[in-house]
C-alpha atoms as a PDB file:
ATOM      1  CA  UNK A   1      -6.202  -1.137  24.133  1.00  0.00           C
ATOM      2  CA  UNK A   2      -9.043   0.852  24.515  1.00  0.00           C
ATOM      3  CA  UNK A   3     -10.804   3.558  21.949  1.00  0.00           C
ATOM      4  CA  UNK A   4     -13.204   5.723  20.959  1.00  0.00           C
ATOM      5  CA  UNK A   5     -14.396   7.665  18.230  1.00  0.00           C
ATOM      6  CA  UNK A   6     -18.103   9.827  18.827  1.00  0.00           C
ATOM      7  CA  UNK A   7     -20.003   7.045  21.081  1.00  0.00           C
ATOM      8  CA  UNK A   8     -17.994   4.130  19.206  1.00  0.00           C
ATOM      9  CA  UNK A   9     -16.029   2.151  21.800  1.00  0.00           C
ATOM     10  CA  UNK A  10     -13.614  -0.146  20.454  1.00  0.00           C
ATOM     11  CA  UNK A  11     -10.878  -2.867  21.564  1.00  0.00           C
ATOM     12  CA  UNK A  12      -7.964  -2.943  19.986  1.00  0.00           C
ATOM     13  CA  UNK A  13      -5.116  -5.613  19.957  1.00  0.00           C
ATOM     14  CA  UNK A  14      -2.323  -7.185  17.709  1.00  0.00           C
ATOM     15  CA  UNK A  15      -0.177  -9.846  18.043  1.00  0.00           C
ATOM     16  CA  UNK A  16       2.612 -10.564  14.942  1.00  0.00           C
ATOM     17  CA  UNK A  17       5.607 -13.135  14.633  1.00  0.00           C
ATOM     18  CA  UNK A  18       7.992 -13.802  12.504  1.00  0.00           C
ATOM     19  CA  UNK A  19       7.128 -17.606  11.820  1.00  0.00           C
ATOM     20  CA  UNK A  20       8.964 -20.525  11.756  1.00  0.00           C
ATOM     21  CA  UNK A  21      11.021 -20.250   8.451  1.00  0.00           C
ATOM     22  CA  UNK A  22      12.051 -16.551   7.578  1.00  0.00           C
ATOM     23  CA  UNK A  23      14.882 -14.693   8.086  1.00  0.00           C
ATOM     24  CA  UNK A  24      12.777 -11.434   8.875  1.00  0.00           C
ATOM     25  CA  UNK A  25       9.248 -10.355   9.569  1.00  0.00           C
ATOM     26  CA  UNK A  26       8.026  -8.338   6.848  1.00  0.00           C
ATOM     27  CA  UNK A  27       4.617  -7.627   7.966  1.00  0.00           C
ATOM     28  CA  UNK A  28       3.114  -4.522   9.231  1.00  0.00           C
ATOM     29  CA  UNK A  29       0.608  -3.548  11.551  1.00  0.00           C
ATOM     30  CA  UNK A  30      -1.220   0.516  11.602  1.00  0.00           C
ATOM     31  CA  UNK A  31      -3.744   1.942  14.521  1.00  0.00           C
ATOM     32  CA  UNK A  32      -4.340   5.172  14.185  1.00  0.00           C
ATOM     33  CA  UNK A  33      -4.157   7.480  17.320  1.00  0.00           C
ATOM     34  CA  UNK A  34      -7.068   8.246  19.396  1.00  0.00           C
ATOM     35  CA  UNK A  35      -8.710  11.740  19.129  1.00  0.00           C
ATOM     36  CA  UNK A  36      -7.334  14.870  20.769  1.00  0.00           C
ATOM     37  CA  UNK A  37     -10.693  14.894  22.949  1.00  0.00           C
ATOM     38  CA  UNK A  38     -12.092  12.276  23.738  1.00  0.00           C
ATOM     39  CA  UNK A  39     -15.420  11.111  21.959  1.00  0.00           C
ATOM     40  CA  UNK A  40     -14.376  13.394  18.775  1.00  0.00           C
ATOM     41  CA  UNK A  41     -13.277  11.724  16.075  1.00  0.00           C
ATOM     42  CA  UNK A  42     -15.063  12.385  12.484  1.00  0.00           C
ATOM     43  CA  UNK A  43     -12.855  10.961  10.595  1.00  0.00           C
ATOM     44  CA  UNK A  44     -13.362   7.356  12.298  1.00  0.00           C
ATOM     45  CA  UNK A  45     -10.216   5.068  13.591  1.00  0.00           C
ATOM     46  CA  UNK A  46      -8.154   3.360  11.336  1.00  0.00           C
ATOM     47  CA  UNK A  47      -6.555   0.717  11.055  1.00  0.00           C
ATOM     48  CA  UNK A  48      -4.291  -1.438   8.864  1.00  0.00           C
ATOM     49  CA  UNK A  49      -2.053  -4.632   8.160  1.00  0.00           C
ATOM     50  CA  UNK A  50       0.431  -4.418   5.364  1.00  0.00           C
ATOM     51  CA  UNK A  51       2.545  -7.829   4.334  1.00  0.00           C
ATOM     52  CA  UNK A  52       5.552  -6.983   2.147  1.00  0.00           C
ATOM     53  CA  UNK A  53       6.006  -8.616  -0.827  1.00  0.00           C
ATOM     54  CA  UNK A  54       7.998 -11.943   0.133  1.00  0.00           C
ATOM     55  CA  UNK A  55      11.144 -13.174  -2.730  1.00  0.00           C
ATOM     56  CA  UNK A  56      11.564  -9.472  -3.081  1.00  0.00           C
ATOM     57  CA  UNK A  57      14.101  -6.788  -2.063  1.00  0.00           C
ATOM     58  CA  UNK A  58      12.586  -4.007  -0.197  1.00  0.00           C
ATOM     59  CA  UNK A  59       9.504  -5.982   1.013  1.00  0.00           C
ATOM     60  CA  UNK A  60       9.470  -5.296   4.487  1.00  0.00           C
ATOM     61  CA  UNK A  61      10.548  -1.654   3.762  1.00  0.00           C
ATOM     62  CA  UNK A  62       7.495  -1.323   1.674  1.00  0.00           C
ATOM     63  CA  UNK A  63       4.982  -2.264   4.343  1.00  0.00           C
ATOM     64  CA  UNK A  64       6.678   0.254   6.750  1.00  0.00           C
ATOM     65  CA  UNK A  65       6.419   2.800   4.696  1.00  0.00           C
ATOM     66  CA  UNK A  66       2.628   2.457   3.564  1.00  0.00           C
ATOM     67  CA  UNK A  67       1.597   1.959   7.565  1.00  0.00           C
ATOM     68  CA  UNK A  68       3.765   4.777   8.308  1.00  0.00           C
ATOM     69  CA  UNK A  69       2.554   7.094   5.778  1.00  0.00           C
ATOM     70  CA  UNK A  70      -0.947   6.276   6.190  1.00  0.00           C
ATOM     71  CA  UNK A  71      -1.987   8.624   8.928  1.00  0.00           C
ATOM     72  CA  UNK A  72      -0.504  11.667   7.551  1.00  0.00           C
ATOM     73  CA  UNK A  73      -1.998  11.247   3.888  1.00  0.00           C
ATOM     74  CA  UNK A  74      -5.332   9.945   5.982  1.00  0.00           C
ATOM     75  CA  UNK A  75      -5.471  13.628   7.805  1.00  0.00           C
ATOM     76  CA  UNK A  76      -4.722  15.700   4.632  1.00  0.00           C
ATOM     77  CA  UNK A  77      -7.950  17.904   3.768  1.00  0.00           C
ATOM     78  CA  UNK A  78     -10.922  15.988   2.278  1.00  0.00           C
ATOM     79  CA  UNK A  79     -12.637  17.821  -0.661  1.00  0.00           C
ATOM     80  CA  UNK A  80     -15.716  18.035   1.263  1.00  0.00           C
ATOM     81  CA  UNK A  81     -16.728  19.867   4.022  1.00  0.00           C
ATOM     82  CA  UNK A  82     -17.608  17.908   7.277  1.00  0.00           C
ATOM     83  CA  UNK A  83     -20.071  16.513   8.030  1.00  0.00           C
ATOM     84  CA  UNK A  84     -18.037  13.844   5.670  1.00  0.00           C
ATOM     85  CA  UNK A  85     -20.853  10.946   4.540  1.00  0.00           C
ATOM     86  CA  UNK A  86     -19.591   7.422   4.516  1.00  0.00           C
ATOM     87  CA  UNK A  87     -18.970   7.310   0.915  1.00  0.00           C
ATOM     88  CA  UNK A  88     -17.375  10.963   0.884  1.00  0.00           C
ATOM     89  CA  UNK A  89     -14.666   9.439   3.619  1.00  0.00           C
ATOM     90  CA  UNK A  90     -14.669   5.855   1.580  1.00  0.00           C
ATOM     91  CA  UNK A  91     -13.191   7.970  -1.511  1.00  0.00           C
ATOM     92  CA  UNK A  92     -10.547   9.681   0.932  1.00  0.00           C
ATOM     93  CA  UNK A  93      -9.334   6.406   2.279  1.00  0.00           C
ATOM     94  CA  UNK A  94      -8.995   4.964  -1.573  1.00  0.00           C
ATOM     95  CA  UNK A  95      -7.317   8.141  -2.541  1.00  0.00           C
ATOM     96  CA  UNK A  96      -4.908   7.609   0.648  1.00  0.00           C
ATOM     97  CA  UNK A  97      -4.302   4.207  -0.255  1.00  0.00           C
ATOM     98  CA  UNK A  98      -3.366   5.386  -3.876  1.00  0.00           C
ATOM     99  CA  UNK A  99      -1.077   8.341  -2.286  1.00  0.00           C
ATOM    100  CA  UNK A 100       0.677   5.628  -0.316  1.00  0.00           C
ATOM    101  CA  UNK A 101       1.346   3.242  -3.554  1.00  0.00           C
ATOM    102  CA  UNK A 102       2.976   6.445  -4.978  1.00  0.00           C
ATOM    103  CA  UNK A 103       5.045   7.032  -2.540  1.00  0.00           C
ATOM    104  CA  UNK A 104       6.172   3.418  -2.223  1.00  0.00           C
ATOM    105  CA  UNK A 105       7.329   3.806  -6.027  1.00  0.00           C
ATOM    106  CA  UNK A 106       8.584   6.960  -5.502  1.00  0.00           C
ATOM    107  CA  UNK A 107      11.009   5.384  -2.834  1.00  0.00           C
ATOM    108  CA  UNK A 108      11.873   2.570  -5.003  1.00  0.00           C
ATOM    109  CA  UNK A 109      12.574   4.959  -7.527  1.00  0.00           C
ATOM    110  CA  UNK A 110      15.865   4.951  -9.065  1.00  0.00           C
ATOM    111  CA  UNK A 111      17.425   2.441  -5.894  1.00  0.00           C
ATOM    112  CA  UNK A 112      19.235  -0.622  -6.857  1.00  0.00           C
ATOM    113  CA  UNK A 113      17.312  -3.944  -5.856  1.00  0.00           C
ATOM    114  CA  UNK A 114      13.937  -1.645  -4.962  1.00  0.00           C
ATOM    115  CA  UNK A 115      12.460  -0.934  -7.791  1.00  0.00           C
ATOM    116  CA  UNK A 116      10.311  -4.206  -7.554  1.00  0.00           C
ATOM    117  CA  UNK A 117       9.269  -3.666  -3.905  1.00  0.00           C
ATOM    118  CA  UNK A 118       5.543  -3.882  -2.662  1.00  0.00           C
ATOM    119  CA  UNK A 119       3.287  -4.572   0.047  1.00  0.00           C
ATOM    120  CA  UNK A 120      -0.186  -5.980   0.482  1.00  0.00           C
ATOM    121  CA  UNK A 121      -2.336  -3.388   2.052  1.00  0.00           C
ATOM    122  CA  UNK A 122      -5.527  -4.098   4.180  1.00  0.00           C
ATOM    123  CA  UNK A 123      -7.598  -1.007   5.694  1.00  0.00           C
ATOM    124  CA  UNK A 124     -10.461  -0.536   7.497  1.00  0.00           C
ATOM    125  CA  UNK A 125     -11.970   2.589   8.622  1.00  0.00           C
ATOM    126  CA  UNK A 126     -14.715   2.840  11.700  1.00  0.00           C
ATOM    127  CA  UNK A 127     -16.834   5.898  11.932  1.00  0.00           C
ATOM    128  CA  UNK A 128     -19.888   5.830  14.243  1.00  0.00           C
ATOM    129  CA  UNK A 129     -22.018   3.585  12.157  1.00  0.00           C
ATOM    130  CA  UNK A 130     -20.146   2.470   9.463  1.00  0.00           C
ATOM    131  CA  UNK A 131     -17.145   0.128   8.560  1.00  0.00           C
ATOM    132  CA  UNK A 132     -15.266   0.711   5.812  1.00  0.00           C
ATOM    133  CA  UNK A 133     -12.702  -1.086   3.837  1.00  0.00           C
ATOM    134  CA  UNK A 134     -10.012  -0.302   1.301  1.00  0.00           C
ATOM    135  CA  UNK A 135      -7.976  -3.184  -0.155  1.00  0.00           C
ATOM    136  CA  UNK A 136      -4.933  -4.228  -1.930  1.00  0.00           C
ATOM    137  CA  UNK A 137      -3.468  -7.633  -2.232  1.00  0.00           C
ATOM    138  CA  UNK A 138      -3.718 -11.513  -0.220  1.00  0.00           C
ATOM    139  CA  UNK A 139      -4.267  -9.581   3.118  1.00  0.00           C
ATOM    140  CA  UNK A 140      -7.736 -10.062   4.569  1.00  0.00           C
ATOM    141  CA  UNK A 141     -10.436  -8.384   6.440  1.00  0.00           C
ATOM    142  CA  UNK A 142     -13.045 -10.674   8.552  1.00  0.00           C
ATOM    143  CA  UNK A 143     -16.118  -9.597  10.276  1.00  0.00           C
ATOM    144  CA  UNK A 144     -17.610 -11.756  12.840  1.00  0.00           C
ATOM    145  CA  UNK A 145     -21.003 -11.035  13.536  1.00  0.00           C
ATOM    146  CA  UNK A 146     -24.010 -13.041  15.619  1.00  0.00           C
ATOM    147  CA  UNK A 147     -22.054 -16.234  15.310  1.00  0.00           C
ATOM    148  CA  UNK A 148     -20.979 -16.009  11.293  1.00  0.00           C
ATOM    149  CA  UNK A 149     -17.521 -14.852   9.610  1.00  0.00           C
ATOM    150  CA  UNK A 150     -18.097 -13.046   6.404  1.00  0.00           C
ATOM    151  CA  UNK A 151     -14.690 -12.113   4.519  1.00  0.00           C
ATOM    152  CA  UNK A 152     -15.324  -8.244   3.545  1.00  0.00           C
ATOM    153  CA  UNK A 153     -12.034  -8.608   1.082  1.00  0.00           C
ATOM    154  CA  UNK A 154     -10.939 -10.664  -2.104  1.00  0.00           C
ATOM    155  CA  UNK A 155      -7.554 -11.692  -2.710  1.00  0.00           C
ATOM    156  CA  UNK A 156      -5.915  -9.997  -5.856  1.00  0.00           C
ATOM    157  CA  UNK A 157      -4.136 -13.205  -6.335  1.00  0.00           C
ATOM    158  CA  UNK A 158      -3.573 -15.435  -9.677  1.00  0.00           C
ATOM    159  CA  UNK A 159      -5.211 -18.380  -7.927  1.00  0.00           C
ATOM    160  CA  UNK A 160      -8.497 -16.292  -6.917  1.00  0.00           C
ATOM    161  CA  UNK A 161      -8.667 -15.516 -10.834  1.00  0.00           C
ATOM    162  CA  UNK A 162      -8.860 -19.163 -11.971  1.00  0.00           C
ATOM    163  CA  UNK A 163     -11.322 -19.479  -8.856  1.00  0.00           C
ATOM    164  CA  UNK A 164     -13.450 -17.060 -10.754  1.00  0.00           C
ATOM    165  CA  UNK A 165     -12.900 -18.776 -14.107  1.00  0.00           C
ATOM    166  CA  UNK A 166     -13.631 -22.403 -11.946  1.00  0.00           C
ATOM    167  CA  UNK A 167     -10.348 -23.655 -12.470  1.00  0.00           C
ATOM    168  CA  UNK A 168      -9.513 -23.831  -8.840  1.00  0.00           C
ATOM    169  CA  UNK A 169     -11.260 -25.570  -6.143  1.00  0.00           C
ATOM    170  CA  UNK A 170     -12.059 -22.703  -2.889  1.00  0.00           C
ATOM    171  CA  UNK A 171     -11.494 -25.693  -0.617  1.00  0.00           C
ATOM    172  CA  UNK A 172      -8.065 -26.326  -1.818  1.00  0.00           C
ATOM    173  CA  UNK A 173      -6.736 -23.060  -3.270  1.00  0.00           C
ATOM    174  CA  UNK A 174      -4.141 -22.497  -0.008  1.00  0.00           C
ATOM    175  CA  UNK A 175      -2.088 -25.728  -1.373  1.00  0.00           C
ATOM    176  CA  UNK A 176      -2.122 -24.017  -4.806  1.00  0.00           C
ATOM    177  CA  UNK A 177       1.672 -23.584  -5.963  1.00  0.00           C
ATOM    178  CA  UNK A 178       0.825 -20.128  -7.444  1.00  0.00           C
ATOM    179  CA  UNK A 179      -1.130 -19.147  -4.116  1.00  0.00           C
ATOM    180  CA  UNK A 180       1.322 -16.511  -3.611  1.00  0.00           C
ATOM    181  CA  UNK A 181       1.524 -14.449  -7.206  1.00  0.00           C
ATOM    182  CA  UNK A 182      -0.452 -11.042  -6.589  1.00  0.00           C
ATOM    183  CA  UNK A 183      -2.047  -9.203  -9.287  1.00  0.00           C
ATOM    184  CA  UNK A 184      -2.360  -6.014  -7.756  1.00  0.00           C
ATOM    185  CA  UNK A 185      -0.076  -4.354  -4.813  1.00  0.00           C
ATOM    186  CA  UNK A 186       1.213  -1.410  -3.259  1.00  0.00           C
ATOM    187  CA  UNK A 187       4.392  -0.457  -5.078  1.00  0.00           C
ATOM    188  CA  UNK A 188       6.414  -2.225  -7.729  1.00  0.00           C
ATOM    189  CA  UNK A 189       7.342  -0.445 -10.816  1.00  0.00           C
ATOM    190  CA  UNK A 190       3.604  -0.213 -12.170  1.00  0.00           C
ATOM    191  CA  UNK A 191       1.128   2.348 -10.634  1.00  0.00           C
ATOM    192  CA  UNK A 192      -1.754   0.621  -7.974  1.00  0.00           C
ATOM    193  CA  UNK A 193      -4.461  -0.648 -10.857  1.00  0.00           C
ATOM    194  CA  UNK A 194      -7.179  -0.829  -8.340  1.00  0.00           C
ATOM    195  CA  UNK A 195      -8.560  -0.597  -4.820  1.00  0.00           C
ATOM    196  CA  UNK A 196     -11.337  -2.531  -3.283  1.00  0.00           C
ATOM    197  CA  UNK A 197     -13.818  -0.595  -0.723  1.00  0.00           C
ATOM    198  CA  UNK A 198     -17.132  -1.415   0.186  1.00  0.00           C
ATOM    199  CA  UNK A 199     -19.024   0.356   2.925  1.00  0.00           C
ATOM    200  CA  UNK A 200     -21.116  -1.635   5.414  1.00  0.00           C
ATOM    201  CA  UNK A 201     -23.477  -0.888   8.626  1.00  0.00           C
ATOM    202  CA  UNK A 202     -21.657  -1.590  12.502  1.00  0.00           C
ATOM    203  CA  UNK A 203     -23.290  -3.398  14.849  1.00  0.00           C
ATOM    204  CA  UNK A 204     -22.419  -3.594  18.601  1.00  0.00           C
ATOM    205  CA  UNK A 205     -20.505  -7.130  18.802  1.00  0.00           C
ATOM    206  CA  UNK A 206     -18.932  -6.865  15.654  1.00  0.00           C
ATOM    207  CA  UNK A 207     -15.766  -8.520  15.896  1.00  0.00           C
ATOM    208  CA  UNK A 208     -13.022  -7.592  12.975  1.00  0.00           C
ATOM    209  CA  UNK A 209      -9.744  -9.212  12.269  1.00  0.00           C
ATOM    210  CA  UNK A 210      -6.948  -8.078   9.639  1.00  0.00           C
ATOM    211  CA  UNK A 211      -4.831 -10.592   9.108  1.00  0.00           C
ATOM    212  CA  UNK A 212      -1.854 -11.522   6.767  1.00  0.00           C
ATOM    213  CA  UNK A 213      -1.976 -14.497   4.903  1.00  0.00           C
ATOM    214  CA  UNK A 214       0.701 -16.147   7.101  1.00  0.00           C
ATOM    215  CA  UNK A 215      -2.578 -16.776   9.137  1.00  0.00           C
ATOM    216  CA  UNK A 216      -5.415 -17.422   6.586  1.00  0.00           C
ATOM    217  CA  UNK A 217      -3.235 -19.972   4.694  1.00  0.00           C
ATOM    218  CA  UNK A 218      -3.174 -22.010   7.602  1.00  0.00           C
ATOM    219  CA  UNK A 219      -6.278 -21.442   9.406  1.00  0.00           C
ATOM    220  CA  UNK A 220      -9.290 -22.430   8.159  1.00  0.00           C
ATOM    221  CA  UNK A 221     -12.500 -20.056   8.698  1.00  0.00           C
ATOM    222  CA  UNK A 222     -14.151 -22.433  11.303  1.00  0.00           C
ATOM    223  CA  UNK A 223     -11.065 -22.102  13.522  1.00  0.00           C
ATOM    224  CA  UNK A 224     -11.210 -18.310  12.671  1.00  0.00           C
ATOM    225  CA  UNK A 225     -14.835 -18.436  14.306  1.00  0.00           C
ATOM    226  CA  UNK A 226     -13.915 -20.577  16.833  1.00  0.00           C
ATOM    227  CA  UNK A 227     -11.466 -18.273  18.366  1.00  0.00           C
ATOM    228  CA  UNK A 228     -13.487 -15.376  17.409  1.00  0.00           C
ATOM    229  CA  UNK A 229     -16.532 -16.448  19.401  1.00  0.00           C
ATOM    230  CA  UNK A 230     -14.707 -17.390  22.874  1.00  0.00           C
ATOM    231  CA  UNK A 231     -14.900 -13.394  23.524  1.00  0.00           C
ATOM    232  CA  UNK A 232     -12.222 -12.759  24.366  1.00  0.00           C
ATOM    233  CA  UNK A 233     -10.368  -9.320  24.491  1.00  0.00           C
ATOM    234  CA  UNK A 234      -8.580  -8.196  21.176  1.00  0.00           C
ATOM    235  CA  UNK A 235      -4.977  -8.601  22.806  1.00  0.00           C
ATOM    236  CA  UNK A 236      -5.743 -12.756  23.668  1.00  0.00           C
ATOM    237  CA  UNK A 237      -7.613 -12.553  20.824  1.00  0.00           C
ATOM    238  CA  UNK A 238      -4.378 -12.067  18.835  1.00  0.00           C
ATOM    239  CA  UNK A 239      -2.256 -13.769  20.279  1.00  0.00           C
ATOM    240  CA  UNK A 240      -4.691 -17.475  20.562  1.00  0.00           C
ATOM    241  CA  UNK A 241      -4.862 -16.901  16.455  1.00  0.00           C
ATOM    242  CA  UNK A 242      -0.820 -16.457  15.892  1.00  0.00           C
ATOM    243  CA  UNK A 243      -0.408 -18.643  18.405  1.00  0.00           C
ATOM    244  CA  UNK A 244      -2.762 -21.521  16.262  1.00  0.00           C
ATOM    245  CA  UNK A 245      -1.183 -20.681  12.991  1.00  0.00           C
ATOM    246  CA  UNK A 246       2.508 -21.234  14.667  1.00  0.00           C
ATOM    247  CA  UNK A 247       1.091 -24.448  16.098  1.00  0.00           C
ATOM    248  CA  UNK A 248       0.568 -25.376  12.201  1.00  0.00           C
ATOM    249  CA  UNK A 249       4.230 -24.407  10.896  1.00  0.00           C
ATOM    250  CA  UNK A 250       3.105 -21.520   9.048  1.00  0.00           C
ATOM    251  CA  UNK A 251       6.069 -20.635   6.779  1.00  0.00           C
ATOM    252  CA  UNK A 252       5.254 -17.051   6.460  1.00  0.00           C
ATOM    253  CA  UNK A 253       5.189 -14.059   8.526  1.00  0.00           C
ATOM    254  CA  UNK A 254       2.194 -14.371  10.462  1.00  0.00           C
ATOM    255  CA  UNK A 255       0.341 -11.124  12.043  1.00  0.00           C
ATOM    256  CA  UNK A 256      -3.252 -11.010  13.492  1.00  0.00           C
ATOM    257  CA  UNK A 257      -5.062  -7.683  14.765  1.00  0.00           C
ATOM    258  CA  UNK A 258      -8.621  -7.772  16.192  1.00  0.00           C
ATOM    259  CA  UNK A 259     -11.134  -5.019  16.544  1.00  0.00           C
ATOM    260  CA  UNK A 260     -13.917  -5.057  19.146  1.00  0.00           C
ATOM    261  CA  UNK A 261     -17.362  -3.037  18.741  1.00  0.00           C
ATOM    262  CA  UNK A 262     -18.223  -3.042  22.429  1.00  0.00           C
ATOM    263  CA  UNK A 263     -20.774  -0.084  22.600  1.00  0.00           C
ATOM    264  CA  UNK A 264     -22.543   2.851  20.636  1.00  0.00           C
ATOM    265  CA  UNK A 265     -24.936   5.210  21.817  1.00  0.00           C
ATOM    266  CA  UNK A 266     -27.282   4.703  18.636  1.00  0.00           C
ATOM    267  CA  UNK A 267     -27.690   1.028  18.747  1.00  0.00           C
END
C-alpha cells in the first residue's frame, strides 16, 4: 500500500501465517492510518509487530490489544508543542509503549489464566527524516540500506544475556534451548522494566522489515538481504520472506512487514 507523511513516500506491506505447528496465530501486525490531508503528517507513520507470548494464556490477546491500543495512546497530546523534534516524539512513542504495557496488565488484571499474558512489541516511527524505534522483547527491526542489513533492535532474551557475558555463540544462539525465555515484555504481572529507542537518519532506499521471530529463527541475515535486495514491492516482499521461513518448518507463528523509503523532497 501506498503512504505518505510531509514529502516521505512509503510502501507498505505484510504478509503473516500461522506456521506449520500451532494451533493459533498469535502474532500481530499495526500500520497506522494515513493523514487526513495528504502530505500532513507530523507525527510520522507508525508501525508495529507484536508476537504474544507463546506457552501462555492470553498471548494472542495481548498482542491485539497493544497493536490496537497503539494509535489512540500514539495521538494523545505530546507535552511539547509542535514542531515536535525527533527526540521530543522518540519520548512519546516510549511513553506509548509504556501506556500500552499498562493496559495489557490492567486487562489481565484480576482474570483467571491472564494474569501472566504478554506480547513482544516492535515499533518504528517515520517522520520526514528520521526513523525511530521503540522496543520490547525477541521481535526485530532490520534496516537495509546500500546493500547491508543492520539490526536496529536487541533481543531481551536470556540467551542474548549469556551472548553478552560470551557464553553463547551469535552463530548458534537460534538452536539455543532457552532461545525463547524473554526478560522484558509487554504485560505479565510485573510493570515493562525497559524500552529500547534509538533515533537514526532516513535515506531514500531504505528498506525496513519488522519481523517476529517465527522468521529470524529460521532465516539467516544473508537470506534476509537476499530477498531484501531483489526490490521488490513491500507486499511480495512479505510474502517471498514468510513464504522462505515456511519452506524451513518454522514452528512458530511467522509474520513479516516491509517498509519502503521510495522518495523525499530533501534528499
Amino acid at each position: 500500500m501506498g503512504a505518505s507523511t510531509a514529502g516521505l513516500e512509503l510502501d507498505m506491506g505484510f504478509c503473516t501465517d500461522i506456521g506449520l505447528v500451532r494451533a493459533d496465530n498469535e502474532d500481530a501486525v499495526f500500520i497506522s492510518p494515513p493523514a487526513a490531508v495528504e502530505g500532513e503528517n507530523p507525527r510520522g507513520r507508525l508501525v508495529a509487530v507484536a508476537d504474544g507470548m507463546g506457552g501462555h494464556s492470553g498471548g494472542g490477546l495481548a498482542s491485539a490489544l497493544a497493536c490496537g491500543a497503539l494509535n489512540a495512546f500514539y495521538q494523545r497530546p505530546l507535552n511539547e508543542a509542535p514542531p515536535w523534534t525527533a527526540a521530543a516524539l522518540e519520548r512519546h512513542l516510549v511513553e506509548t509503549v509504556l501506556r500500552v504495557d499498562r493496559l495489557v496488565r490492567r486487562m489481565a488484571s484480576g482474570r483467571k489464566g491472564l494474569c501472566h499474558m504478554g506480547t513482544t512489541l516492535s515499533c518504528l516511527l517515520l517522520t520526514t527524516n528520521c526513523s525511530i524505534v521503540a522496543h520490547v522483547g525477541d521481535s526485530r527491526i532490520y534496516r537495509w540500506r546500500r546493500e547491508h542489513l543492520t539490526c536496529l533492535t536487541t533481543d531481551h532474551t536470556f540467551v542474548q544475556e549469556m551472548i553478552f557475558e560470551g557464553e553463547v555463540d551469535p552463530e548458534s544462539a537460534h538452536l539455543h534451548p532457552l532461545r525463547h525465555l524473554l526478560t522484558n515484555v509487554v504485560g505479565t504481572i510485573e510493570p515493562l522494566s525497559h524500552v529500547d529507542h534509538r533515533i537514526d537518519r532516513i535515506q531514500a532506499g531504505d528498506r525496513f522489515l519488522l519481523c517476529s521471530d517465527g522468521l529470524h529463527n529460521v532465516l539467516t541475515p544473508e537470506v534476509l538481504a537476499t530477498v531484501l535486495a531483489r526490490g521488490h514491492d513491500a507486499d511480495r516482499t512479505a510474502k517471498a520472506l514468510v513464504a522462505a521461513a515456511l519452506e524451513r518448518q518454522t514452528a512458530d507463528n511467522v509474520t513479516a512487514l516491509i517498509v519502503t523509503v521510495k522518495e523525499h523532497d530533501g534528499f
